[in-house]
PDB file of N, CA and C in Angstrom:
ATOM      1  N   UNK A   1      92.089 103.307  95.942  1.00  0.00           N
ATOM      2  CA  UNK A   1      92.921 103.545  97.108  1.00  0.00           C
ATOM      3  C   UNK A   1      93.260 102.227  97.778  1.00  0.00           C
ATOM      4  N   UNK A   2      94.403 102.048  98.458  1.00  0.00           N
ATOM      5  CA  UNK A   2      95.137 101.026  99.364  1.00  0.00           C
ATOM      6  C   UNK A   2      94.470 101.777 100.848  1.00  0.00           C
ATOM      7  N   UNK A   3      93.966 100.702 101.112  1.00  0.00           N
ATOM      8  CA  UNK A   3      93.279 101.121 102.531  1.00  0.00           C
ATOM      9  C   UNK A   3      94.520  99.890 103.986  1.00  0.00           C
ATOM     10  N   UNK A   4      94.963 100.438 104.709  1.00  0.00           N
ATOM     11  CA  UNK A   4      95.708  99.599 105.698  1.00  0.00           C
ATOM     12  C   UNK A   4      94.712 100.052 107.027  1.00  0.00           C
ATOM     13  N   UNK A   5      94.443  98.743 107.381  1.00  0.00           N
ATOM     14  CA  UNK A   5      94.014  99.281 109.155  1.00  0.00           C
ATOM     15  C   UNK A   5      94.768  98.541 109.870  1.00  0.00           C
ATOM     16  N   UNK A   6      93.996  98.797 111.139  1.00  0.00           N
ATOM     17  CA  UNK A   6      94.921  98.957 112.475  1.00  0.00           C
ATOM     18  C   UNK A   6      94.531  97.874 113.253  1.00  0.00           C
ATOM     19  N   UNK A   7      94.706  97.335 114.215  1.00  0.00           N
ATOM     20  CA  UNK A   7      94.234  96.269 115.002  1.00  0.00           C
ATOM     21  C   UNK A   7      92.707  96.158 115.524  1.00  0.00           C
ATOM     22  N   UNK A   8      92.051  97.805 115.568  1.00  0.00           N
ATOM     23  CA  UNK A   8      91.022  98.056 115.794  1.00  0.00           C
ATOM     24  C   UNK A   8      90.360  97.729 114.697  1.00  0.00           C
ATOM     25  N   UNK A   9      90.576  97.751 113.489  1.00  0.00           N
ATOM     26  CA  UNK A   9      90.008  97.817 112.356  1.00  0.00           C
ATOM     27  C   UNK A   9      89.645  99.159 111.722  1.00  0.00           C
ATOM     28  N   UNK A  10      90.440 100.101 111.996  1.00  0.00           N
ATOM     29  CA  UNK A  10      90.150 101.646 111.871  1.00  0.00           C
ATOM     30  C   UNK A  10      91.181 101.713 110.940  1.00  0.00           C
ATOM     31  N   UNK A  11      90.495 102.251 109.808  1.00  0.00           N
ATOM     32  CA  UNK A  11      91.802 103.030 108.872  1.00  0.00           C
ATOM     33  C   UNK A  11      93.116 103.447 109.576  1.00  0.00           C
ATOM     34  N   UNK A  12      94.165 103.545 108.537  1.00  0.00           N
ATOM     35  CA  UNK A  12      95.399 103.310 109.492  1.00  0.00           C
ATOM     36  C   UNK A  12      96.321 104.543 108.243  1.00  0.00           C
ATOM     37  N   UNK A  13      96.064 103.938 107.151  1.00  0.00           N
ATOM     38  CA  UNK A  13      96.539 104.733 106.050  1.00  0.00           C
ATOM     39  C   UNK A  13      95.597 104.688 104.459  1.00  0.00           C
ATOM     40  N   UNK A  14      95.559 105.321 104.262  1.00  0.00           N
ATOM     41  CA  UNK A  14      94.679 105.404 103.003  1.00  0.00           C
ATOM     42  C   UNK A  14      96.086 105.905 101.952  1.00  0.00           C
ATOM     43  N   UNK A  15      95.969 105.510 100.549  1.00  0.00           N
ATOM     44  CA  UNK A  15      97.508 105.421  99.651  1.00  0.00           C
ATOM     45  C   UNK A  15      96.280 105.576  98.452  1.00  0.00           C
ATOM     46  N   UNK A  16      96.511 106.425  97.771  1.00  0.00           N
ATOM     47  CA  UNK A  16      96.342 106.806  96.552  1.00  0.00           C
ATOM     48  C   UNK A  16      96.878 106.574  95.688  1.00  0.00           C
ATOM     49  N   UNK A  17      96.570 106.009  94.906  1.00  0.00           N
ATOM     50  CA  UNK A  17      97.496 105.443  93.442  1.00  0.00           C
ATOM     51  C   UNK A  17      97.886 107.037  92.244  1.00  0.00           C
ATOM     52  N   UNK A  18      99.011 106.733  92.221  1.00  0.00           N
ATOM     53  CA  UNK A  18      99.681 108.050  91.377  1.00  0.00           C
ATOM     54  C   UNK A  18     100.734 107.722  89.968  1.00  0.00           C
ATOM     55  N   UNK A  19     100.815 108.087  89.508  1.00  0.00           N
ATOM     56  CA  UNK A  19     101.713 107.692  88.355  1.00  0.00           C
ATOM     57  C   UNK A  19     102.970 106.962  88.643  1.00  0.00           C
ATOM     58  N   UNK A  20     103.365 105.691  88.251  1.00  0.00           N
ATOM     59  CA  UNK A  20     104.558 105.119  88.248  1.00  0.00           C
ATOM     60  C   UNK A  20     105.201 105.379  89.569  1.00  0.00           C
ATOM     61  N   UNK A  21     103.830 105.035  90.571  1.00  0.00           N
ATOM     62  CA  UNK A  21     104.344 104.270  92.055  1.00  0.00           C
ATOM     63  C   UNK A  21     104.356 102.545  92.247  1.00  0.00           C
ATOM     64  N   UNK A  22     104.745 102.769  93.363  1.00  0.00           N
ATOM     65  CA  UNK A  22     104.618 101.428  93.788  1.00  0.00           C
ATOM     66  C   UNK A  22     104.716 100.727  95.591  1.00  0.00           C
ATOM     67  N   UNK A  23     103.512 100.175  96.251  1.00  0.00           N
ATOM     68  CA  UNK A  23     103.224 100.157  97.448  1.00  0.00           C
ATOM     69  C   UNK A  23     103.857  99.201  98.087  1.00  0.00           C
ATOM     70  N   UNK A  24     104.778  99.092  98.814  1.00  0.00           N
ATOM     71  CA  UNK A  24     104.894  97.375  99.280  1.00  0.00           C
ATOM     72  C   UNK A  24     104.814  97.563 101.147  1.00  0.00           C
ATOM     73  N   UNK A  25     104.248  96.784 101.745  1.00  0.00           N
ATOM     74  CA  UNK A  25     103.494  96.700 102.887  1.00  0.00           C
ATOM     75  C   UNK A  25     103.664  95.377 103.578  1.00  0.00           C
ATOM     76  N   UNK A  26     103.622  95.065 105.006  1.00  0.00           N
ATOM     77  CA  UNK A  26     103.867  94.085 105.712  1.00  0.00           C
ATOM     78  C   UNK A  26     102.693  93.087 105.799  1.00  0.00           C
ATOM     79  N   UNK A  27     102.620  91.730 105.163  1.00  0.00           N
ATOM     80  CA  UNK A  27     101.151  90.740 105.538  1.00  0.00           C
ATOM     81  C   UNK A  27     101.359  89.673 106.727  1.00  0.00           C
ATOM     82  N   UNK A  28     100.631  90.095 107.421  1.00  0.00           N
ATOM     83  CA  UNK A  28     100.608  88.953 108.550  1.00  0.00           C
ATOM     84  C   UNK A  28      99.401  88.228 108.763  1.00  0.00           C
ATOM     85  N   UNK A  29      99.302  87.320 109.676  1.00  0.00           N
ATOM     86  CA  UNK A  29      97.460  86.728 109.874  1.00  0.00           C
ATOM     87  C   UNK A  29      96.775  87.678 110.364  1.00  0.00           C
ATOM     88  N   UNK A  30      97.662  88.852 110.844  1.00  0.00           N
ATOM     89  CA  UNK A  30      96.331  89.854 111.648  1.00  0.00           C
ATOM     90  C   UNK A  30      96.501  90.964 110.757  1.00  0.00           C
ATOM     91  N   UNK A  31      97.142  91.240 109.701  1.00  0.00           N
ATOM     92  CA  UNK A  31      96.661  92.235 109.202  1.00  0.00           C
ATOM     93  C   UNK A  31      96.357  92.764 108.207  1.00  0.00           C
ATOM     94  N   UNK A  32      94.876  93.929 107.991  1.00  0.00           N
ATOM     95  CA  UNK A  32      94.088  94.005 107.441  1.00  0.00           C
ATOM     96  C   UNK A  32      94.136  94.856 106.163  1.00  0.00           C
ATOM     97  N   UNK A  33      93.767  94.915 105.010  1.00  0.00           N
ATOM     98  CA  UNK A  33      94.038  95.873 104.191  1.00  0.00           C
ATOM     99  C   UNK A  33      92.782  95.437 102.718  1.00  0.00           C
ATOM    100  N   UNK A  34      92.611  96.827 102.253  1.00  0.00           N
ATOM    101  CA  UNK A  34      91.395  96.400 101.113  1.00  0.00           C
ATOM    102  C   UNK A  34      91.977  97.571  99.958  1.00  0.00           C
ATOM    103  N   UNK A  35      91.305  97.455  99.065  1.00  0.00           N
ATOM    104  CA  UNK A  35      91.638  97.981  97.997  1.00  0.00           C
ATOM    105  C   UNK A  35      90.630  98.712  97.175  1.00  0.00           C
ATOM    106  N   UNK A  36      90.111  99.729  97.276  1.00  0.00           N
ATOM    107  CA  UNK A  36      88.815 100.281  96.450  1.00  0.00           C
ATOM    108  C   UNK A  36      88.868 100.094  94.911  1.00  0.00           C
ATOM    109  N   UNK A  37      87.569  99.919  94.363  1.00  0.00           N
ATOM    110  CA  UNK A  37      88.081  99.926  92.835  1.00  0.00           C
ATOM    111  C   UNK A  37      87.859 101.396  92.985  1.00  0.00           C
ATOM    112  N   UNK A  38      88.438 101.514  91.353  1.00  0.00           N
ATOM    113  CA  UNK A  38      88.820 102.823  90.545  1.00  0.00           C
ATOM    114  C   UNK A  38      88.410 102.706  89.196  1.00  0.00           C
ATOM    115  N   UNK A  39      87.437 104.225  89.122  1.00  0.00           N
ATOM    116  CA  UNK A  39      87.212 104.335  88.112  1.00  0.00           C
ATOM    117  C   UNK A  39      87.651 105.207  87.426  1.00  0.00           C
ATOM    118  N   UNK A  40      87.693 105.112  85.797  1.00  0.00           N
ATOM    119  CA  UNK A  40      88.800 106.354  85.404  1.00  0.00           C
ATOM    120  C   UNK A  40      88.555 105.774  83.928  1.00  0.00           C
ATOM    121  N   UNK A  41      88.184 107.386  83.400  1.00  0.00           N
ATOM    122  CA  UNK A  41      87.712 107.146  81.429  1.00  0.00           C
ATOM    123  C   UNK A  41      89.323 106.680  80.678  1.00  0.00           C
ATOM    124  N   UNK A  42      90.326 106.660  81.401  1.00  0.00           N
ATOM    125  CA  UNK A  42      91.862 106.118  80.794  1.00  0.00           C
ATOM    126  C   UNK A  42      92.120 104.776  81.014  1.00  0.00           C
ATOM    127  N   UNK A  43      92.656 103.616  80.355  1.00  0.00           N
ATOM    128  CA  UNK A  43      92.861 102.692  80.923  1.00  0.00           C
ATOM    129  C   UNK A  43      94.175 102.587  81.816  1.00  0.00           C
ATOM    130  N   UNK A  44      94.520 101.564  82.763  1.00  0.00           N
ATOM    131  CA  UNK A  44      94.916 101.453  84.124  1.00  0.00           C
ATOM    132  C   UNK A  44      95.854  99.941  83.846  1.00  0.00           C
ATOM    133  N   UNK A  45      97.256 100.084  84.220  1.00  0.00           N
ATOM    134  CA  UNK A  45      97.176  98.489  84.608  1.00  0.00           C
ATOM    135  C   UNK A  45      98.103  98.560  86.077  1.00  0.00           C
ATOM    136  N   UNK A  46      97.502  97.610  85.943  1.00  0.00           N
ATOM    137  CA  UNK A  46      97.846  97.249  87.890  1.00  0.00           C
ATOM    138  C   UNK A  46      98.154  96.044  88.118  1.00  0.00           C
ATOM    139  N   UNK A  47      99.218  95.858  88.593  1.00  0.00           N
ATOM    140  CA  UNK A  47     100.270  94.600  89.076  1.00  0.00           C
ATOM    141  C   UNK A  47     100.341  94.249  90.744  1.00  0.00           C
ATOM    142  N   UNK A  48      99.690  93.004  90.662  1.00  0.00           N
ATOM    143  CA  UNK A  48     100.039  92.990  92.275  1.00  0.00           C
ATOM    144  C   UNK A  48     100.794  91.128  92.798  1.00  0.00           C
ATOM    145  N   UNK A  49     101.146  91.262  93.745  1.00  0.00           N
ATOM    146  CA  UNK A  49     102.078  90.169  94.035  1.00  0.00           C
ATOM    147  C   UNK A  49     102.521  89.776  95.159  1.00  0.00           C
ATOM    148  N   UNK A  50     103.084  88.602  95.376  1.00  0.00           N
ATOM    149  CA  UNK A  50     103.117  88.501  96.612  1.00  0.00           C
ATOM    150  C   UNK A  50     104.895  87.757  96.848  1.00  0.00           C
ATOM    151  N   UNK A  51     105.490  87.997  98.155  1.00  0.00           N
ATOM    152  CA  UNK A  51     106.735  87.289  98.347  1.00  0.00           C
ATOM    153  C   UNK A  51     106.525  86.353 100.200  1.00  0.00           C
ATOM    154  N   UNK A  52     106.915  85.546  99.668  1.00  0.00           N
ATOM    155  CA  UNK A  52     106.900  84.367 101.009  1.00  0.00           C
ATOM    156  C   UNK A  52     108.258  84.362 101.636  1.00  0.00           C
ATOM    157  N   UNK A  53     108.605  84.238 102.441  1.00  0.00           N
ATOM    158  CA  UNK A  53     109.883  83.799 103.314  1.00  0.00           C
ATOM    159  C   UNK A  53     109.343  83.169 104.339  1.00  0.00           C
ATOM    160  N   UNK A  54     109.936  82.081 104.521  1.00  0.00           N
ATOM    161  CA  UNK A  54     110.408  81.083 105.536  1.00  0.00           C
ATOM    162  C   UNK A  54     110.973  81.696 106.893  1.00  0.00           C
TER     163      UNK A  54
END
């Protein structure tokens, strides 16, 4: 799961990974987000990345 919190540090949104999605989300210095692993007898691939602007 994509975990986003809140300024409090309280879960904000929890995102479940599902077939041929894809998450994109706001990064700032204040904000917080984690990623649980996942386990699963299928293999998985997972792409993650980042974009900068000026």
């Amino acid at each position: 799961r994509l975990l986003l919190y809140d300024r409090q540090e309280r879960v904000a949104a929890s995102i479940i990974p599902t077939f041929n999605t894809l998450a994109f989300f706001a990064v700032s210095s204040k904000s917080l987000h984690a990623v649980e692993e996942m386990v699963t007898p299928k293999n998985r691939l997972a792409i993650s990345g980042w974009f900068h602007d000026q």
